[in-house]
PDB file of N, CA and C in Angstrom:
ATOM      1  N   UNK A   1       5.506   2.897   9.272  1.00  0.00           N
ATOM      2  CA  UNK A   1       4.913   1.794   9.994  1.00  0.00           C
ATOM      3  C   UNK A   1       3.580   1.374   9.368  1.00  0.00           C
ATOM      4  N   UNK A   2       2.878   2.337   8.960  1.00  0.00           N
ATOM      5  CA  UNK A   2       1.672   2.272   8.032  1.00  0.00           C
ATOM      6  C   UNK A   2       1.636   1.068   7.101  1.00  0.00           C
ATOM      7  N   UNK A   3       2.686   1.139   6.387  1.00  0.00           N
ATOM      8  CA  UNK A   3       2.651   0.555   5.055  1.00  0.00           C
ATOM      9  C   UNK A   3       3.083  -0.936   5.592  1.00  0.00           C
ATOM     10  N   UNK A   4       4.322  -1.449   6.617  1.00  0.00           N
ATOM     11  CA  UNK A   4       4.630  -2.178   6.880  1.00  0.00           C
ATOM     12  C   UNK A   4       3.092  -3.195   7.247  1.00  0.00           C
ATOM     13  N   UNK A   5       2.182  -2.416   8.025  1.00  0.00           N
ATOM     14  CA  UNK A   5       0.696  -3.186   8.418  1.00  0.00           C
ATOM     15  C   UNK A   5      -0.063  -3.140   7.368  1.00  0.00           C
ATOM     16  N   UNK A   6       0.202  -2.524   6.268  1.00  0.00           N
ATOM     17  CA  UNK A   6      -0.447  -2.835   5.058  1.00  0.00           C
ATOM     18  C   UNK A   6      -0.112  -4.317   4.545  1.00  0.00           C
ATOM     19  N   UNK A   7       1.266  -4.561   4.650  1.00  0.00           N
ATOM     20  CA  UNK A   7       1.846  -5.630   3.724  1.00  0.00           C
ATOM     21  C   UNK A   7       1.276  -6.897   4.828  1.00  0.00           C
ATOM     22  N   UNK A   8       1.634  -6.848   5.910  1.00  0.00           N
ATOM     23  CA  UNK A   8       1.201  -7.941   7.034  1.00  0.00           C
ATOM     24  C   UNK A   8      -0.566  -7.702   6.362  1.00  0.00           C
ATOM     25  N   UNK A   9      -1.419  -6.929   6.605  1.00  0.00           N
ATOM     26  CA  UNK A   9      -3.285  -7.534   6.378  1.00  0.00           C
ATOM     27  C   UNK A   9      -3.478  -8.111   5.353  1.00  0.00           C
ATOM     28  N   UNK A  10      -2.835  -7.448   4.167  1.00  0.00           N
ATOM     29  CA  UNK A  10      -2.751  -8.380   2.885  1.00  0.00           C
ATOM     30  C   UNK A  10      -1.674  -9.285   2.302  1.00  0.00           C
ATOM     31  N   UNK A  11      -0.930  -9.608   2.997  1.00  0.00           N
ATOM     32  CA  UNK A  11       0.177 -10.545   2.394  1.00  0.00           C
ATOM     33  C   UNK A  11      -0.170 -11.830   2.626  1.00  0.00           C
ATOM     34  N   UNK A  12      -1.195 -12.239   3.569  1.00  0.00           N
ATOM     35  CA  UNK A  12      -1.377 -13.570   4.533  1.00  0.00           C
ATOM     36  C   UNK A  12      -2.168 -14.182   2.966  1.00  0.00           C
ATOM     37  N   UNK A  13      -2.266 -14.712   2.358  1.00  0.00           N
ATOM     38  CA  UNK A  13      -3.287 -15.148   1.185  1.00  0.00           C
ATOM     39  C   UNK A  13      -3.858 -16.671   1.688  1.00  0.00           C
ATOM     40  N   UNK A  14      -3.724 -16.905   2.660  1.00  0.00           N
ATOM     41  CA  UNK A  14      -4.293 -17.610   3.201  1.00  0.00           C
ATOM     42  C   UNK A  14      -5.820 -17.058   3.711  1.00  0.00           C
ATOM     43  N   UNK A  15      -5.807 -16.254   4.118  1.00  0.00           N
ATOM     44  CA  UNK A  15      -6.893 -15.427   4.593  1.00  0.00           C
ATOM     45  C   UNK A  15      -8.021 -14.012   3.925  1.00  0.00           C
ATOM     46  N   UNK A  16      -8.438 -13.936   4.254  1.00  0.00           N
ATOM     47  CA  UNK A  16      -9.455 -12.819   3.361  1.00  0.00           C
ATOM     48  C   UNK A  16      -8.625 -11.798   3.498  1.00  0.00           C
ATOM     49  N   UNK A  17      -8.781 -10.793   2.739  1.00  0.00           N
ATOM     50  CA  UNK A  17      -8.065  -9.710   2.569  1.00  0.00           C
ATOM     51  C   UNK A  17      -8.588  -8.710   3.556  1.00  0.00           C
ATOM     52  N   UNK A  18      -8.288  -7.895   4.530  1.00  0.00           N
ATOM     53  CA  UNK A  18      -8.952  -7.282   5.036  1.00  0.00           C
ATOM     54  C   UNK A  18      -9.321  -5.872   4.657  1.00  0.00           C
ATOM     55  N   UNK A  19     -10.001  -5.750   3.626  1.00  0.00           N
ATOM     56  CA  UNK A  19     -10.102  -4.067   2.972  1.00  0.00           C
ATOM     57  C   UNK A  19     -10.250  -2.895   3.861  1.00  0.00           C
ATOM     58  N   UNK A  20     -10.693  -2.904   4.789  1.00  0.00           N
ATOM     59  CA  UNK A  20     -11.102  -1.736   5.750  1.00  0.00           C
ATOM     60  C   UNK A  20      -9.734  -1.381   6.385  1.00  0.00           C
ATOM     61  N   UNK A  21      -8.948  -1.574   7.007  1.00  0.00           N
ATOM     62  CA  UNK A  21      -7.995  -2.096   7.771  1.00  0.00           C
ATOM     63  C   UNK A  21      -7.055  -1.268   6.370  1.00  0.00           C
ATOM     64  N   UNK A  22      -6.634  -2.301   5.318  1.00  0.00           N
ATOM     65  CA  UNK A  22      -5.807  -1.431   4.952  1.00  0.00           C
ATOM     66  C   UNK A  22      -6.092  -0.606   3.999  1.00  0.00           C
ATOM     67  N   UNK A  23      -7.377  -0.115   3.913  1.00  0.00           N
ATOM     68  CA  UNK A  23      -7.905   1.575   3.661  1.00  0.00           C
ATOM     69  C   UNK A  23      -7.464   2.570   4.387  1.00  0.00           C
ATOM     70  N   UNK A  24      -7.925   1.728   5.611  1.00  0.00           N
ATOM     71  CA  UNK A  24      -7.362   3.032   6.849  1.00  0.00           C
ATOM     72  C   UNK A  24      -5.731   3.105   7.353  1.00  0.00           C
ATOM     73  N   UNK A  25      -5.202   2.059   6.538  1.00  0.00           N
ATOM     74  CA  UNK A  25      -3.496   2.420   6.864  1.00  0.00           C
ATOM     75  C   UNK A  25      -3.075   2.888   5.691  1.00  0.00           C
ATOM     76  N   UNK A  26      -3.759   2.763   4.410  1.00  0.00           N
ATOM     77  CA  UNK A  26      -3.502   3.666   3.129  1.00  0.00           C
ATOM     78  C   UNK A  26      -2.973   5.272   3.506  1.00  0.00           C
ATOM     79  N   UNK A  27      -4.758   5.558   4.306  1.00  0.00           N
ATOM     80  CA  UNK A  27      -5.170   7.224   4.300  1.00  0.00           C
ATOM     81  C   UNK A  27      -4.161   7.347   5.563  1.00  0.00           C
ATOM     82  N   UNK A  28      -3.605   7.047   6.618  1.00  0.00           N
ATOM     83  CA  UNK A  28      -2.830   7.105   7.804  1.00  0.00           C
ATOM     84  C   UNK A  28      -1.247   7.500   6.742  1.00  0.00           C
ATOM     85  N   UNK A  29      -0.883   6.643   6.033  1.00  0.00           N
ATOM     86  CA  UNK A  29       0.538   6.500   5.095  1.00  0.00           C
ATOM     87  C   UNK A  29       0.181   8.035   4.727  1.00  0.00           C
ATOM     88  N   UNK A  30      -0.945   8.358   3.465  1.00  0.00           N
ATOM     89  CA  UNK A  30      -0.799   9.748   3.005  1.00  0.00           C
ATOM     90  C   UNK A  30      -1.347  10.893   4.002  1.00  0.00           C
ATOM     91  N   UNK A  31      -1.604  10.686   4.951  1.00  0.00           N
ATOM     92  CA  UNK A  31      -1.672  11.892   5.658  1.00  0.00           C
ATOM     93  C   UNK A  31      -0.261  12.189   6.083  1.00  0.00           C
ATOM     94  N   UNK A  32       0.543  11.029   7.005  1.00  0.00           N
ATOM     95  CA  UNK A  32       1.641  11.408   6.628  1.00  0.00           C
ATOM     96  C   UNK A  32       2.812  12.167   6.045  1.00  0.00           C
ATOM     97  N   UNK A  33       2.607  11.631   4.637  1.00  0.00           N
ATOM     98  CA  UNK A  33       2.954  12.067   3.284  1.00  0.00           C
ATOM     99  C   UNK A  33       2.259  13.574   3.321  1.00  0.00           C
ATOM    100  N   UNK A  34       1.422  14.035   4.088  1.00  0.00           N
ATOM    101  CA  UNK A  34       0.693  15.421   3.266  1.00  0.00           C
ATOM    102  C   UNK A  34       1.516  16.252   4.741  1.00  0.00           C
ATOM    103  N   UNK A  35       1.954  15.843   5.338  1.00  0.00           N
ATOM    104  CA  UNK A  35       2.682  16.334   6.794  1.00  0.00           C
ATOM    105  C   UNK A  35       4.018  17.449   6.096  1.00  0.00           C
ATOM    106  N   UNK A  36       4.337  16.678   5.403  1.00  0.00           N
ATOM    107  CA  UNK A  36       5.309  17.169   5.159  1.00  0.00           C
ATOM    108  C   UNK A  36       5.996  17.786   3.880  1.00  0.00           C
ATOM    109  N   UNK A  37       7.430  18.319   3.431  1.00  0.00           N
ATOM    110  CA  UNK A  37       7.115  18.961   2.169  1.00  0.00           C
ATOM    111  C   UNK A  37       8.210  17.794   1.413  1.00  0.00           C
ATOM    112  N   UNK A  38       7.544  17.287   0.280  1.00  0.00           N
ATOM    113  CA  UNK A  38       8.426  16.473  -0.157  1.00  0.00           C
ATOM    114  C   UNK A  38       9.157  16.217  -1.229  1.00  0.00           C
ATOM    115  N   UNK A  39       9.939  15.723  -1.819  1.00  0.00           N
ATOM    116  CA  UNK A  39      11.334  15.900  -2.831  1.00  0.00           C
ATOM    117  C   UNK A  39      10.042  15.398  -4.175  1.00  0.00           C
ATOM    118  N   UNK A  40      10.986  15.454  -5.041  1.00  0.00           N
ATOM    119  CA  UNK A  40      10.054  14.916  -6.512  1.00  0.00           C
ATOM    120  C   UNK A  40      10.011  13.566  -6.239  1.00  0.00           C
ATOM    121  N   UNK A  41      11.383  12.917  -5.900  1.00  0.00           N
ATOM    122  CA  UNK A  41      11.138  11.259  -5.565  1.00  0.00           C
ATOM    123  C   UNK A  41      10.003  10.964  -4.239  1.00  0.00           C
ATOM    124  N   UNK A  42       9.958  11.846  -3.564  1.00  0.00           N
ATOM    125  CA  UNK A  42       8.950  11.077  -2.466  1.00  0.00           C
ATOM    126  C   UNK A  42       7.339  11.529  -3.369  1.00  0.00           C
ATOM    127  N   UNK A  43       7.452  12.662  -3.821  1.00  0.00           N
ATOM    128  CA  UNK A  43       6.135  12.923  -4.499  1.00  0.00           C
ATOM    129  C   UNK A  43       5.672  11.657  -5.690  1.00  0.00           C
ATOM    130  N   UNK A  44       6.656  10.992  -6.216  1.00  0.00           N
ATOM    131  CA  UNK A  44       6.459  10.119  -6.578  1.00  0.00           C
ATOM    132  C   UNK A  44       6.001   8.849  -6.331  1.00  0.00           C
ATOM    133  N   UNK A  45       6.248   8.582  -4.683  1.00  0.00           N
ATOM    134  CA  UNK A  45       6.439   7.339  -4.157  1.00  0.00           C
ATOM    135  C   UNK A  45       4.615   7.437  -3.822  1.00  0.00           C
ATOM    136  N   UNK A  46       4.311   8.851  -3.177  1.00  0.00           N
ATOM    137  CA  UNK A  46       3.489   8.839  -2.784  1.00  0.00           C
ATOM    138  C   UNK A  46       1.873   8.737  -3.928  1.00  0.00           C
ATOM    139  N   UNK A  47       2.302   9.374  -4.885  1.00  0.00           N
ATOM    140  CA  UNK A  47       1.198   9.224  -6.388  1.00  0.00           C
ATOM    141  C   UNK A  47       1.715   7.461  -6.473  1.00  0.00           C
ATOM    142  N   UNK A  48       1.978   6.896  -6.532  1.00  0.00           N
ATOM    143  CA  UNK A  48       2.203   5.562  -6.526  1.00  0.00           C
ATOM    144  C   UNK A  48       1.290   4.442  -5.385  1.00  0.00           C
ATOM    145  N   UNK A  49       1.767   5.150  -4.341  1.00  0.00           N
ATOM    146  CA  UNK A  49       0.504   4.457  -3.556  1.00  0.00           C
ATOM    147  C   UNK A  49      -0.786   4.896  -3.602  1.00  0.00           C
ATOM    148  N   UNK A  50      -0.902   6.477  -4.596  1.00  0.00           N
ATOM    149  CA  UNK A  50      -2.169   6.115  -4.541  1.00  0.00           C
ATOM    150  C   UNK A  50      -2.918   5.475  -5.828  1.00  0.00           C
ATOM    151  N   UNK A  51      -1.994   4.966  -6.891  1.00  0.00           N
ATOM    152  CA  UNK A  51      -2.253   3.580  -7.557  1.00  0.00           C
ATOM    153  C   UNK A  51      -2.397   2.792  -7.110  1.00  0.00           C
ATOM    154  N   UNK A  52      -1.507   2.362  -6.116  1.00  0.00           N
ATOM    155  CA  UNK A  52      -1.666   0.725  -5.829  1.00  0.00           C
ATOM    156  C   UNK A  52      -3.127   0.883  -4.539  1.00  0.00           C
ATOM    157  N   UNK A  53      -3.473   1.852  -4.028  1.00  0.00           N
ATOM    158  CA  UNK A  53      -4.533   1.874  -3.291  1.00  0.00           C
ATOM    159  C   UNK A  53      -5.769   1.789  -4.431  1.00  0.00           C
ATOM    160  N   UNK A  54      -5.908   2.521  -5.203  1.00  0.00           N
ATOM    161  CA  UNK A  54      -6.682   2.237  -6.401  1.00  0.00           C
ATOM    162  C   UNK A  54      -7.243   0.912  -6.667  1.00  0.00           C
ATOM    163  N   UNK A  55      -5.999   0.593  -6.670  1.00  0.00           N
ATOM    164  CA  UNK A  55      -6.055  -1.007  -8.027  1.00  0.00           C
ATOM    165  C   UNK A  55      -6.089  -2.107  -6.516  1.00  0.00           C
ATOM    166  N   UNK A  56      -6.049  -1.997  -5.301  1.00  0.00           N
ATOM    167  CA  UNK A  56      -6.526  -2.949  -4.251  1.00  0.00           C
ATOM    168  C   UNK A  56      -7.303  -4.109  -4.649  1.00  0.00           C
ATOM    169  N   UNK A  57      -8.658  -3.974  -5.525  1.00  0.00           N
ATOM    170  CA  UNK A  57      -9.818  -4.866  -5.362  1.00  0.00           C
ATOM    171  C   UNK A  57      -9.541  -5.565  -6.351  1.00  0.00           C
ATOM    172  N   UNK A  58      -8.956  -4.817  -7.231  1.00  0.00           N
ATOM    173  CA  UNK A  58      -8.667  -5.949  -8.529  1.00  0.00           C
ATOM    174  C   UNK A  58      -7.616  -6.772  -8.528  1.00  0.00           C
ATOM    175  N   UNK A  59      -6.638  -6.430  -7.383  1.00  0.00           N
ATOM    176  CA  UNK A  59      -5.250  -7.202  -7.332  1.00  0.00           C
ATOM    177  C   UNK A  59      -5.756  -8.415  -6.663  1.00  0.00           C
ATOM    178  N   UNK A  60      -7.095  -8.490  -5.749  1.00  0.00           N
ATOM    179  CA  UNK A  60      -6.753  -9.139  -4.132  1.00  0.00           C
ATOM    180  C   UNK A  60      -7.697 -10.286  -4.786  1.00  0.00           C
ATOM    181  N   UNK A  61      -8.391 -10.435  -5.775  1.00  0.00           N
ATOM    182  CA  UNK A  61      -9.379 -11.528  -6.609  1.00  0.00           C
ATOM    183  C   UNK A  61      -8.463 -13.030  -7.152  1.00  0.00           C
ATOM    184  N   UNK A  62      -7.192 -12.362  -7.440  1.00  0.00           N
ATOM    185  CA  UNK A  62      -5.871 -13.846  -8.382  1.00  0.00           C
ATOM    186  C   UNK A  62      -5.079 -13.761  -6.340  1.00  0.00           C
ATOM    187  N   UNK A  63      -4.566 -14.923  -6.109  1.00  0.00           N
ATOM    188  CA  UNK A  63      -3.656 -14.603  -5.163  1.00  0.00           C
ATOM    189  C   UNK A  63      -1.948 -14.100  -5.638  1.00  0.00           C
ATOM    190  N   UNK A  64      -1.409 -15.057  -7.298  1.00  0.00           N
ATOM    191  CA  UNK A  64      -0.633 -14.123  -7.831  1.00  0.00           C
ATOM    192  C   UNK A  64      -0.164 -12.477  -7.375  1.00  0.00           C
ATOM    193  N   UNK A  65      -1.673 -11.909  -8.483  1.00  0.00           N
ATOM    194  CA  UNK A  65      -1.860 -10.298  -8.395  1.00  0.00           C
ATOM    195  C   UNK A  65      -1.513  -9.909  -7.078  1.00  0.00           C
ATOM    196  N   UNK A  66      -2.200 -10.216  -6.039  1.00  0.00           N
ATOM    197  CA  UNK A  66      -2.295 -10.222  -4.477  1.00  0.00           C
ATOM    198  C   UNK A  66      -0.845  -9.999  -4.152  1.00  0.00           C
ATOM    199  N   UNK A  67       0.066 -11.024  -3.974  1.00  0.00           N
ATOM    200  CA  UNK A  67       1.262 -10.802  -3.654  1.00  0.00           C
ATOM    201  C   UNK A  67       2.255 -10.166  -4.528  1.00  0.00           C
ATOM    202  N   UNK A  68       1.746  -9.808  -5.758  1.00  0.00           N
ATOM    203  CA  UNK A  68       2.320  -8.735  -6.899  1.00  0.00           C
ATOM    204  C   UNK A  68       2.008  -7.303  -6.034  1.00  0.00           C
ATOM    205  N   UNK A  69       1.285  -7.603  -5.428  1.00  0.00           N
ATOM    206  CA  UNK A  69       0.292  -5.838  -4.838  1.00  0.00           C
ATOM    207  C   UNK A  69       1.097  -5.455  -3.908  1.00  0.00           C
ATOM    208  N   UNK A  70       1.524  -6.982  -3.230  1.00  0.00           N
ATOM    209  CA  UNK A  70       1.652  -6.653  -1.693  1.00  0.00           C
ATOM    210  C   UNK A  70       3.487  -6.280  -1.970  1.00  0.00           C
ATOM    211  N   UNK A  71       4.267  -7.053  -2.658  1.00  0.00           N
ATOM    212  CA  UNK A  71       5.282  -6.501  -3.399  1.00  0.00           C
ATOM    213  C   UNK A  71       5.572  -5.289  -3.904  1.00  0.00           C
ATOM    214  N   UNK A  72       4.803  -4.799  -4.714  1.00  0.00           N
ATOM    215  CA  UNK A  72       4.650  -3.548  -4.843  1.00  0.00           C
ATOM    216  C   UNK A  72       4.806  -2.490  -3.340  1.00  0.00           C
ATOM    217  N   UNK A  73       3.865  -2.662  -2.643  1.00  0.00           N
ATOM    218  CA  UNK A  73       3.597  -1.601  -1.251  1.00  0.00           C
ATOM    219  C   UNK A  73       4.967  -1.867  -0.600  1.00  0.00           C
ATOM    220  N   UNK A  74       5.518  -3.134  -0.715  1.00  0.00           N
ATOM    221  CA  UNK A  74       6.795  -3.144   0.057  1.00  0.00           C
ATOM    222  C   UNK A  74       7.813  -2.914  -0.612  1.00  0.00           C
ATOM    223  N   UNK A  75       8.169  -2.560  -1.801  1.00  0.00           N
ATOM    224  CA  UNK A  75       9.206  -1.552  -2.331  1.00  0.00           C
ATOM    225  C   UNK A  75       8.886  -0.468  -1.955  1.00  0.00           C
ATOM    226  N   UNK A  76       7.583   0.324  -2.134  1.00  0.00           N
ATOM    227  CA  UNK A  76       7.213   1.766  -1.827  1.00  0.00           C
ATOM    228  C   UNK A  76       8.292   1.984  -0.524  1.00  0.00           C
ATOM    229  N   UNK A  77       7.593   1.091   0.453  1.00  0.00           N
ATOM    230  CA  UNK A  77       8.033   1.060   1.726  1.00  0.00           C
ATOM    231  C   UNK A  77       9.632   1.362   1.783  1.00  0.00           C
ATOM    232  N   UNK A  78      10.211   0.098   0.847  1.00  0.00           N
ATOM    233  CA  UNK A  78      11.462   0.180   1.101  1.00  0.00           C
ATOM    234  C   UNK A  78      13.080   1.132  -0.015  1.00  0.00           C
ATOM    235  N   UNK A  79      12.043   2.172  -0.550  1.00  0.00           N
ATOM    236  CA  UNK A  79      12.468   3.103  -1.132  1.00  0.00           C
ATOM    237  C   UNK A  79      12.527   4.609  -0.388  1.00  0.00           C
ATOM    238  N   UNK A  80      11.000   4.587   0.738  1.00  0.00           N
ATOM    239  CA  UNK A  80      11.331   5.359   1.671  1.00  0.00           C
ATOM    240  C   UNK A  80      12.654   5.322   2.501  1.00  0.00           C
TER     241      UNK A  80
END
């Protein structure tokens, strides 16, 4: 559900990006993720978001990048 409110704060590119918001549904997603014991593919999924949490500020500057980002988080999502 985390990630799903990730893609909704930043997908709107109409609007400012809300960084705080989905910082704190980033760290909510990998606590999650640290809940439990997980396969090589989820260990993967999860080192992945914490790229695309990384690279946030530099994606959210082009609106392109932005919805490249927000694309990104919603495969993560939809590989879980």
């Amino acid at each position: 559900m985390d990630l799903y409110r990730i893609i909704t704060a930043a997908g709107d590119i109409q609007k400012e990006i809300a960084l705080e918001s989905v910082q704190e549904f980033f760290d909510h997603a990998l606590t999650s993720f640290n809940k439990i014991e997980l396969s090589d593919r989820e260990k993967a999924l999860r080192d992945g978001m914490g790229h695309l949490m990384n690279s946030i500020e530099e994606s959210t500057r082009d609106p392109h990048k932005r919805l490249r980002w927000v694309e990104d988080v919603m495969t993560v999502r939809c590989r879980l």
